[in-house]
N, C-alpha and C. Protein backbone atom coordinates (compact mmCIF):
# COMPACT_ATOMS: atom_id res chain seq x y z
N UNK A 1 106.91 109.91 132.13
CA UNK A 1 106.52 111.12 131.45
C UNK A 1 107.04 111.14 130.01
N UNK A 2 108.17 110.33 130.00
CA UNK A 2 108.77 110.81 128.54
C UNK A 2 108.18 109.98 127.56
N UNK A 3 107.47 108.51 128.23
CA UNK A 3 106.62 107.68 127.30
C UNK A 3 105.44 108.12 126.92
N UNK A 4 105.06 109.17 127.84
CA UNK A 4 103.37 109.76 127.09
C UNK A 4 103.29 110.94 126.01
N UNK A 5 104.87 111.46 126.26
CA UNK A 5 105.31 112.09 125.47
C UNK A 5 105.53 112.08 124.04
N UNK A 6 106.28 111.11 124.02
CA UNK A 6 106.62 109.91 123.13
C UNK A 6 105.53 109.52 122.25
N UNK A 7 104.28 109.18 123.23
CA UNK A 7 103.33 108.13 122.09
C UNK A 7 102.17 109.90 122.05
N UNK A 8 102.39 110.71 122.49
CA UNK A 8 101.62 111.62 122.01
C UNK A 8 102.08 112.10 120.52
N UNK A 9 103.63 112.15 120.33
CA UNK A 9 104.12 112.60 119.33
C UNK A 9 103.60 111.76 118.63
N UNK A 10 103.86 110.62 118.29
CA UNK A 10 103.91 109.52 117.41
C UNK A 10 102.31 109.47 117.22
N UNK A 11 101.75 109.69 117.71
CA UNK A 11 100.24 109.54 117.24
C UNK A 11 99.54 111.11 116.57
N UNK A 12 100.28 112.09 116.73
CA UNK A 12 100.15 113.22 116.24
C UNK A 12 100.85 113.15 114.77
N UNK A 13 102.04 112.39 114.82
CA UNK A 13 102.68 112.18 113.74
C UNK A 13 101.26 111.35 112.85
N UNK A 14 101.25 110.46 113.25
CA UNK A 14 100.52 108.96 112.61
C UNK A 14 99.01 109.77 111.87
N UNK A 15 98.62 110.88 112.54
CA UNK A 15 96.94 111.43 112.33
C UNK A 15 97.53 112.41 111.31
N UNK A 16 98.58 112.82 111.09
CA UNK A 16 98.97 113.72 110.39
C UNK A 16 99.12 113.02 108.69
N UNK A 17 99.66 112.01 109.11
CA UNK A 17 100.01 111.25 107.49
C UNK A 17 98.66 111.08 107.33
N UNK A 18 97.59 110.82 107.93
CA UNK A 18 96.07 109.74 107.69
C UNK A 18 95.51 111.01 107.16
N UNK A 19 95.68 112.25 107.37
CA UNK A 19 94.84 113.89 106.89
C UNK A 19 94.96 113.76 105.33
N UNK A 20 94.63 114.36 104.59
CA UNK A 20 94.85 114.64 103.24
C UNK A 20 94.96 116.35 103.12
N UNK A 21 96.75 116.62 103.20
CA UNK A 21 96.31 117.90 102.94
C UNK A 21 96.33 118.66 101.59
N UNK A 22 96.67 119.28 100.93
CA UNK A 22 97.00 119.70 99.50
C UNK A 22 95.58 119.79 99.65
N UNK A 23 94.35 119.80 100.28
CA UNK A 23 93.13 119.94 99.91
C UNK A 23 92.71 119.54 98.32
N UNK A 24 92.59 118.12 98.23
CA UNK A 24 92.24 117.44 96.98
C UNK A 24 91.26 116.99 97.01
N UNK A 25 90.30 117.64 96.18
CA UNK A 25 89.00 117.50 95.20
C UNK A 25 88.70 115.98 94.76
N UNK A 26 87.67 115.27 94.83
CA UNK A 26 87.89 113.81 94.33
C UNK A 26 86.15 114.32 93.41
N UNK A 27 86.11 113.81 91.95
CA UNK A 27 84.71 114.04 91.85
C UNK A 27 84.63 112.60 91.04
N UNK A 28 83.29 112.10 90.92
CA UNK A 28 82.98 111.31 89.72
C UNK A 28 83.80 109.65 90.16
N UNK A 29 84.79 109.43 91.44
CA UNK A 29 84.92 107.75 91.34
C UNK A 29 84.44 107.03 90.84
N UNK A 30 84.88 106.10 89.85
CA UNK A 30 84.22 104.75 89.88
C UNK A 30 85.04 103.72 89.62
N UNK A 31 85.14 102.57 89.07
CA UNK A 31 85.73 101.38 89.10
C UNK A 31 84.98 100.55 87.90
N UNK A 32 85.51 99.93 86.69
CA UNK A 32 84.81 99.38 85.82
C UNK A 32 84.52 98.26 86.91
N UNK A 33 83.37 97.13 86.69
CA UNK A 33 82.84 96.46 87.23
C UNK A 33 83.87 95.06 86.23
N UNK A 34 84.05 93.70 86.41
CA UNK A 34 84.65 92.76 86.09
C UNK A 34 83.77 91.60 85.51
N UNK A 35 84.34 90.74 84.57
CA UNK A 35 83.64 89.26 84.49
C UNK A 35 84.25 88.46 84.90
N UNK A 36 83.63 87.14 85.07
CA UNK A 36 84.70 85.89 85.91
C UNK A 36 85.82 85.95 85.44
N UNK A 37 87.23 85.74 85.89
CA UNK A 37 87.94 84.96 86.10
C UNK A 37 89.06 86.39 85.65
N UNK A 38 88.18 87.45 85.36
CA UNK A 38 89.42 89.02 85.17
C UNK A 38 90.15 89.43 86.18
N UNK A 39 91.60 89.72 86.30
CA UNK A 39 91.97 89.85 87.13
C UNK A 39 92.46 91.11 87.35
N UNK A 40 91.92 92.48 86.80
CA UNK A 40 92.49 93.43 86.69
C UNK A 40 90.92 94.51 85.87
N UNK A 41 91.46 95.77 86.90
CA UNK A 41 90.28 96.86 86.14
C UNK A 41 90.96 98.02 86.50
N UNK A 42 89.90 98.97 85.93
CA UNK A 42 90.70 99.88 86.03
C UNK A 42 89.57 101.43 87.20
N UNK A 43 89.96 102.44 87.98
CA UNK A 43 89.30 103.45 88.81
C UNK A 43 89.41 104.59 87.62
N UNK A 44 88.96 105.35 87.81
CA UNK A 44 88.59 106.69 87.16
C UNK A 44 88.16 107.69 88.34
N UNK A 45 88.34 108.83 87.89
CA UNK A 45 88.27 110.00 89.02
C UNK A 45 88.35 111.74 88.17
N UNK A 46 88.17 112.11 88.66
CA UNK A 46 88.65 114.05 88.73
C UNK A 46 89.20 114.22 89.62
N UNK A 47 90.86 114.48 89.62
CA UNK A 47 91.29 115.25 91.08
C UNK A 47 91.34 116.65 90.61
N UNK A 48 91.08 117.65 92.08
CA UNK A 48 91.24 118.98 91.86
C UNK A 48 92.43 119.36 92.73
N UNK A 49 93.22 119.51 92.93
CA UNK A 49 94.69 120.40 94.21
C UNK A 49 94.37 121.78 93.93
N UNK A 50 94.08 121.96 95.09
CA UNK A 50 94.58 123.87 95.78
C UNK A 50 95.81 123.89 95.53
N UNK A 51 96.89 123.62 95.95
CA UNK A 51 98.25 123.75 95.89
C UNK A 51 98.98 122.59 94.83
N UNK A 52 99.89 122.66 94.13
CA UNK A 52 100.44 121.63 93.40
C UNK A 52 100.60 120.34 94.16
N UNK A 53 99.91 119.43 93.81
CA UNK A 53 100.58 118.15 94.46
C UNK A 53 100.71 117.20 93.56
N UNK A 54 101.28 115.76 93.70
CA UNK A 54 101.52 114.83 93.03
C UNK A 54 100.78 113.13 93.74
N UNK A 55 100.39 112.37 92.96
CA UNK A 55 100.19 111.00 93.31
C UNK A 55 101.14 110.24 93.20
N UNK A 56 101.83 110.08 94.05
CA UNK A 56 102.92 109.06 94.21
C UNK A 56 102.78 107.54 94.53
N UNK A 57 101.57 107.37 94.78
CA UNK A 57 101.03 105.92 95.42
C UNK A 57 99.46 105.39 95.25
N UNK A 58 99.39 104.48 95.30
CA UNK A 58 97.83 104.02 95.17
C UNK A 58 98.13 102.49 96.12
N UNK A 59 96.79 102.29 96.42
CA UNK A 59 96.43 100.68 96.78
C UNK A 59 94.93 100.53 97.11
N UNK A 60 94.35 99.30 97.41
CA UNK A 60 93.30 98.57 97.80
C UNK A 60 93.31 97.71 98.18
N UNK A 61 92.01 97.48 99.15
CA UNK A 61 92.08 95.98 99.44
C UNK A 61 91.82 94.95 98.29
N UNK A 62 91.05 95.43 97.48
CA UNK A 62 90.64 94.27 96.53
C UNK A 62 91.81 93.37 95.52
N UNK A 63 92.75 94.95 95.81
CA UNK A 63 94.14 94.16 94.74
C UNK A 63 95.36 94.11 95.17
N UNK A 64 95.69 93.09 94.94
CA UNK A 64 97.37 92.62 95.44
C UNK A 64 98.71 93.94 94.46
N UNK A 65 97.85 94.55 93.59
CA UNK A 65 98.56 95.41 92.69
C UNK A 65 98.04 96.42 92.41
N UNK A 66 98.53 97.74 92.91
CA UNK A 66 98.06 99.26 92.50
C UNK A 66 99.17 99.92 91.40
N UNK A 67 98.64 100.61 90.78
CA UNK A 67 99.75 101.58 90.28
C UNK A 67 99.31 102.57 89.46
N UNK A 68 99.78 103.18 89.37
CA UNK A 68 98.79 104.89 88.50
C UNK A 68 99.74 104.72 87.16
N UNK A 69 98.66 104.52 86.11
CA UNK A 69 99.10 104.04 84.70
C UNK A 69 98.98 105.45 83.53
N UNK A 70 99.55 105.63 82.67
CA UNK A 70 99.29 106.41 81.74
C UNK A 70 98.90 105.59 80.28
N UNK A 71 97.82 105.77 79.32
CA UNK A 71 97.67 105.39 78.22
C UNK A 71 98.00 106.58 76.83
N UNK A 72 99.04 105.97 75.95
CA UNK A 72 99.20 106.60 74.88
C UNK A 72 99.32 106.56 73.89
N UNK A 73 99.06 107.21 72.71
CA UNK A 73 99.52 106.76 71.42
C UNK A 73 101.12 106.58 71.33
N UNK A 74 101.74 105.79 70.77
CA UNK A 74 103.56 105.40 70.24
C UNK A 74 103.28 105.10 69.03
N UNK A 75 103.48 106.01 67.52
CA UNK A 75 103.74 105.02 66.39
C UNK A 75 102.42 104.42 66.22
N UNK A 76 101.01 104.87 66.56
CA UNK A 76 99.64 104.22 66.02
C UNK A 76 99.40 103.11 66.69
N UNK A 77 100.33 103.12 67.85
CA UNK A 77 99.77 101.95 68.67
C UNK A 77 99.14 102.57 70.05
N UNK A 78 98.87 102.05 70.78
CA UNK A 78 98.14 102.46 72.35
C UNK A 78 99.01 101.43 73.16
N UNK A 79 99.33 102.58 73.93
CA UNK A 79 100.57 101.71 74.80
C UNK A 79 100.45 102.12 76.25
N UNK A 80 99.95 101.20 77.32
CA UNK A 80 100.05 101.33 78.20
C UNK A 80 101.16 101.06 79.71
N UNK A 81 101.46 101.85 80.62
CA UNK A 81 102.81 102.26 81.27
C UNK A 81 102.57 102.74 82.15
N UNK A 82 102.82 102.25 83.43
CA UNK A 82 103.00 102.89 84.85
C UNK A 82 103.70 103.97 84.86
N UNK A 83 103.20 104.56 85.80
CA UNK A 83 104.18 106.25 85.71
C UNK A 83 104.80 106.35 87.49
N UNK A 84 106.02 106.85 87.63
CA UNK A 84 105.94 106.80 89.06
C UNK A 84 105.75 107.72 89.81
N UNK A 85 104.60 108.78 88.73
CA UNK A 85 103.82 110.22 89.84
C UNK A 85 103.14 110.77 88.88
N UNK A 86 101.76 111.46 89.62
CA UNK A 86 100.66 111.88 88.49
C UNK A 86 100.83 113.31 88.61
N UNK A 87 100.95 114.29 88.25
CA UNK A 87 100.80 115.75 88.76
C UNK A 87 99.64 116.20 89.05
N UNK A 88 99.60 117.08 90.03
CA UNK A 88 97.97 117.72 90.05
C UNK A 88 98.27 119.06 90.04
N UNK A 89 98.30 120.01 89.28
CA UNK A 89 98.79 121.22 89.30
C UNK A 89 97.41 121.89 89.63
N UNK A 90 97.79 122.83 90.75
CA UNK A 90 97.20 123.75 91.29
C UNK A 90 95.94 124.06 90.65
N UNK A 91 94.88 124.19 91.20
CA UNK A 91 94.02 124.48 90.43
C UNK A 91 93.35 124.06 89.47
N UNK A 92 93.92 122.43 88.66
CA UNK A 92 93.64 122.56 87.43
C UNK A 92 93.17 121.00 87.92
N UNK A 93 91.60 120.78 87.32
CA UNK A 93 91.34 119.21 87.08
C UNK A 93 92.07 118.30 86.14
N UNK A 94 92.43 117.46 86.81
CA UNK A 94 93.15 116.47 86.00
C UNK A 94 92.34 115.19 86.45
N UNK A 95 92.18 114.70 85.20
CA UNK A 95 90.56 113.63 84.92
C UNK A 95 91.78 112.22 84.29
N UNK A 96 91.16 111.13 85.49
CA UNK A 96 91.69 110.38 85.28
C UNK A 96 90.18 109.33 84.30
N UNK A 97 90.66 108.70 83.50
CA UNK A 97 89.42 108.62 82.66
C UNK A 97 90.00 107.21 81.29
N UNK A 98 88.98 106.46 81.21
CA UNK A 98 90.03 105.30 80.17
C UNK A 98 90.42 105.97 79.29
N UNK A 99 91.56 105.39 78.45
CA UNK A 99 92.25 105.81 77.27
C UNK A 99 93.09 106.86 77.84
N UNK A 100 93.03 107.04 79.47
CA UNK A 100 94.10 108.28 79.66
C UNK A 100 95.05 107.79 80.92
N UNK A 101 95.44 108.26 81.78
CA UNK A 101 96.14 108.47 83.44
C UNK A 101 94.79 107.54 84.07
N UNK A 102 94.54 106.37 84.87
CA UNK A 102 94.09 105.53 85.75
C UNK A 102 94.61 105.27 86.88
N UNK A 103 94.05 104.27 87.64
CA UNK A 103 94.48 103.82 88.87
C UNK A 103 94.75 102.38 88.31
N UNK A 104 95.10 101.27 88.19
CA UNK A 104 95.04 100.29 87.63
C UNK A 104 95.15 99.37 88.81
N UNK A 105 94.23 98.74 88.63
CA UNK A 105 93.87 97.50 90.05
C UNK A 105 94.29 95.81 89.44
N UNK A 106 95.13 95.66 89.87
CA UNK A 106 95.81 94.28 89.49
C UNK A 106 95.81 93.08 90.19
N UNK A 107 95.72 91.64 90.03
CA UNK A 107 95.59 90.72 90.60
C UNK A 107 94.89 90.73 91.73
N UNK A 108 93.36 91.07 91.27
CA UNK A 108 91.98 90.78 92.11
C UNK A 108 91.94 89.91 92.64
N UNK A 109 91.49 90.29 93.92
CA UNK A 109 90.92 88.88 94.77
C UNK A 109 89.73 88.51 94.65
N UNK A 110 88.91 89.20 93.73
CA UNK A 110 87.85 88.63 93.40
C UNK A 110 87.04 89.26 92.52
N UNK A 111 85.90 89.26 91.90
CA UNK A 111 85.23 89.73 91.15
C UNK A 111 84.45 91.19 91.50
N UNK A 112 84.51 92.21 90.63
CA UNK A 112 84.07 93.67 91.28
C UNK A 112 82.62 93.67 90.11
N UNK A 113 81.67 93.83 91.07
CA UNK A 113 80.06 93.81 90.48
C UNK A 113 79.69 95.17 90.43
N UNK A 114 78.55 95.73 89.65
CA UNK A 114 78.22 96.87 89.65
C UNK A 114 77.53 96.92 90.52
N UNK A 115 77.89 98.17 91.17
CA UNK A 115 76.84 98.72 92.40
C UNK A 115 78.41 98.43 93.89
N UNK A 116 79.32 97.87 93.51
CA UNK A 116 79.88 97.52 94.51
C UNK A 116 80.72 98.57 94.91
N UNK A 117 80.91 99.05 96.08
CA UNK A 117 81.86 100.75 96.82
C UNK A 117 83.15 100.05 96.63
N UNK A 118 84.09 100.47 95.83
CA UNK A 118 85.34 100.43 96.18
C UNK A 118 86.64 101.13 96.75
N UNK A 119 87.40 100.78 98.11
CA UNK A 119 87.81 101.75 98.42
C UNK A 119 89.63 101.70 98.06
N UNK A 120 89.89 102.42 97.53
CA UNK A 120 91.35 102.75 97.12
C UNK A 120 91.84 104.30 97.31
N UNK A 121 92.63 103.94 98.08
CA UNK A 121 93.67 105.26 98.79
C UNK A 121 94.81 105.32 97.77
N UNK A 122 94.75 107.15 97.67
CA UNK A 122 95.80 107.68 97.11
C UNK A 122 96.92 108.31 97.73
N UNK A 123 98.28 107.92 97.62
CA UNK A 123 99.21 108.55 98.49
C UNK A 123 99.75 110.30 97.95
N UNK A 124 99.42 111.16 98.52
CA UNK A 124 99.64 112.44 97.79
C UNK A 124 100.87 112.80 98.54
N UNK A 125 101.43 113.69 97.70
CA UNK A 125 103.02 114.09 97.98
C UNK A 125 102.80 116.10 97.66
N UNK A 126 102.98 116.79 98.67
CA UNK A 126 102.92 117.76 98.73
C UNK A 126 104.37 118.93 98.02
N UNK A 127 104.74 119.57 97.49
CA UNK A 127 105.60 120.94 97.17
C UNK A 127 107.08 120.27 98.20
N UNK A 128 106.06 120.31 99.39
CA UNK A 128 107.50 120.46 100.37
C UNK A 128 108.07 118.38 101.09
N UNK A 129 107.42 117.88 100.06
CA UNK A 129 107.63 116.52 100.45
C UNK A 129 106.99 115.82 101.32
N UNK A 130 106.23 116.15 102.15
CA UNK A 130 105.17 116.02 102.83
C UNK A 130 104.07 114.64 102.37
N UNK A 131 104.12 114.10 103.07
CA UNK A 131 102.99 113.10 102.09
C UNK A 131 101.82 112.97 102.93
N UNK A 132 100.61 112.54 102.24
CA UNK A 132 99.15 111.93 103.42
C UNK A 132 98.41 110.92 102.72
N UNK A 133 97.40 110.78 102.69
CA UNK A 133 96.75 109.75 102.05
C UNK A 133 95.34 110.27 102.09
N UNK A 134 94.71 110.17 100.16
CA UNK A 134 93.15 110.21 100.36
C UNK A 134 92.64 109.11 100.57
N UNK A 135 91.72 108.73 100.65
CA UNK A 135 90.69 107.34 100.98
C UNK A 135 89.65 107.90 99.96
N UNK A 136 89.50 107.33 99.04
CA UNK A 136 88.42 107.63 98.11
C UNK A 136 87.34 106.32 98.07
N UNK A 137 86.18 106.25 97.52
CA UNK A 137 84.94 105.20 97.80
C UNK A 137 85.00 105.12 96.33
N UNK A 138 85.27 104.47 95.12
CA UNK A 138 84.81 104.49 93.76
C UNK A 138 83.47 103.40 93.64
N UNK A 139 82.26 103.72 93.51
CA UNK A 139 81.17 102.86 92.96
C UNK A 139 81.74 101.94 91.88
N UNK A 140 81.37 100.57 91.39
CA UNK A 140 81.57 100.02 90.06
C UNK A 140 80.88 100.25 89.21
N UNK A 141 80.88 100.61 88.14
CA UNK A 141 79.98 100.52 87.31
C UNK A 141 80.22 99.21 85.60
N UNK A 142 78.79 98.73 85.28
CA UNK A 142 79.37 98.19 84.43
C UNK A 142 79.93 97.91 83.48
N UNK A 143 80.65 97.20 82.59
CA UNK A 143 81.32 97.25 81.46
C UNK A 143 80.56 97.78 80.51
N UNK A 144 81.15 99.02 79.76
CA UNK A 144 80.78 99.95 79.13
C UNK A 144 79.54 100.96 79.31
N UNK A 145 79.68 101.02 80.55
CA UNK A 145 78.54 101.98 81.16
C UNK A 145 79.44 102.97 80.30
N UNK A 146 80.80 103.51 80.54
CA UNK A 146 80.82 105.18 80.97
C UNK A 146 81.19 105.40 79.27
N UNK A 147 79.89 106.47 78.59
CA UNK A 147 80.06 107.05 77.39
C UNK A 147 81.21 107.69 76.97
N UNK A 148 82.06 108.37 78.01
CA UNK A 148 83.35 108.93 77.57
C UNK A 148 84.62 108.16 76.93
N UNK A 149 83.87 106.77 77.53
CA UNK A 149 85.34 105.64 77.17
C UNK A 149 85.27 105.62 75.33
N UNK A 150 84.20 105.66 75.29
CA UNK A 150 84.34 105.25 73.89
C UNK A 150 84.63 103.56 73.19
N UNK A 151 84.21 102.90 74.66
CA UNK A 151 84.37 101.56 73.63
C UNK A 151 82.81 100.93 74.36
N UNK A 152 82.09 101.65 74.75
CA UNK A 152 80.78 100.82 74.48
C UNK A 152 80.60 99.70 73.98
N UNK A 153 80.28 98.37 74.31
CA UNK A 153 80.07 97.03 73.36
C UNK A 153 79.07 96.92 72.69
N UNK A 154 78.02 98.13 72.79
CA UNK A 154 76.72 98.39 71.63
C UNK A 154 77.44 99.10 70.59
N UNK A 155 78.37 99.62 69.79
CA UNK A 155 79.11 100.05 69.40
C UNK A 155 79.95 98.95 68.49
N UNK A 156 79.89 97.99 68.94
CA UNK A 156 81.08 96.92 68.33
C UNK A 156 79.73 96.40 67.50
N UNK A 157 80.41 96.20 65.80
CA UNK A 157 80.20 95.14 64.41
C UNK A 157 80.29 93.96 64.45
N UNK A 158 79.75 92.98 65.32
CA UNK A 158 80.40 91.51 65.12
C UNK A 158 79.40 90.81 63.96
């Protein structure tokens, strides 16, 4: 009796981390798409939180390396830097988007094509410490599809 007990808890536990609660908004995923031999891209997103929460974690299968990056100006340079938590304050979209806060996908196992679903889970961390995990689907899209980036390669003087 005390073993069914036991694995009832533990699997109530286990479905509990797999939930996403903080009720988080995912809009707009995607994933720049790659050329041979790149070993690194970057996800984009809109999160929305009902309640304050934070991103404390990322991963994928496609990459041996996740990490939620911030991009900034230092001194007229653009300097990019892992952060070790994203905020999502209540209510408020926070747009992960190039030139800003990403998911950064590192040492690919292989090449990401446009049109391809990519799936990368976010570890969310709740007020009261609580953590769960989203599972988000980001589409690829290709290099310099997204107009907001601002580096379009129709755009470049060569």
């Amino acid at each position: 009796m005390k073993k069914i007990i036991i694995a009832t808890l533990l699997s109530l536990t286990a479905s509990a981390w797999a939930q996403a609660p903080a009720n988080v908004e995912v809009k707009d995923a995607w994933v720049r798409a790659t050329v041979a031999q790149q070993k690194a891209t970057g996800a984009f997103m809109q999160l929305t939180a009902q309640a304050d929460t934070r991103v404390v974690q990322a991963s994928s299968p496609i990459a041996g390396v996740v990490e939620i990056h911030e991009m900034a100006m230092d001194k007229d340079v653009m300097k990019m830097r892992a952060v070790p938590a994203l905020a999502l304050p209540a209510g408020k979209t926070v747009e992960l988007k190039p030139g800003g806060y990403h998911v950064m996908l590192m040492d690919l196992k292989g090449p990401v094509k446009a049109g391809d679903v990519v799936p990368v889970t976010l570890v969310l961390e709740g007020k009261d410490g609580q953590r769960s995990t989203l599972e988000v689907k980001a589409t690829a899209r290709p290099l310099g599809s997204s107009p907001a980036s601002g580096m379009t390669h129709g755009a470049h003087k060569h």
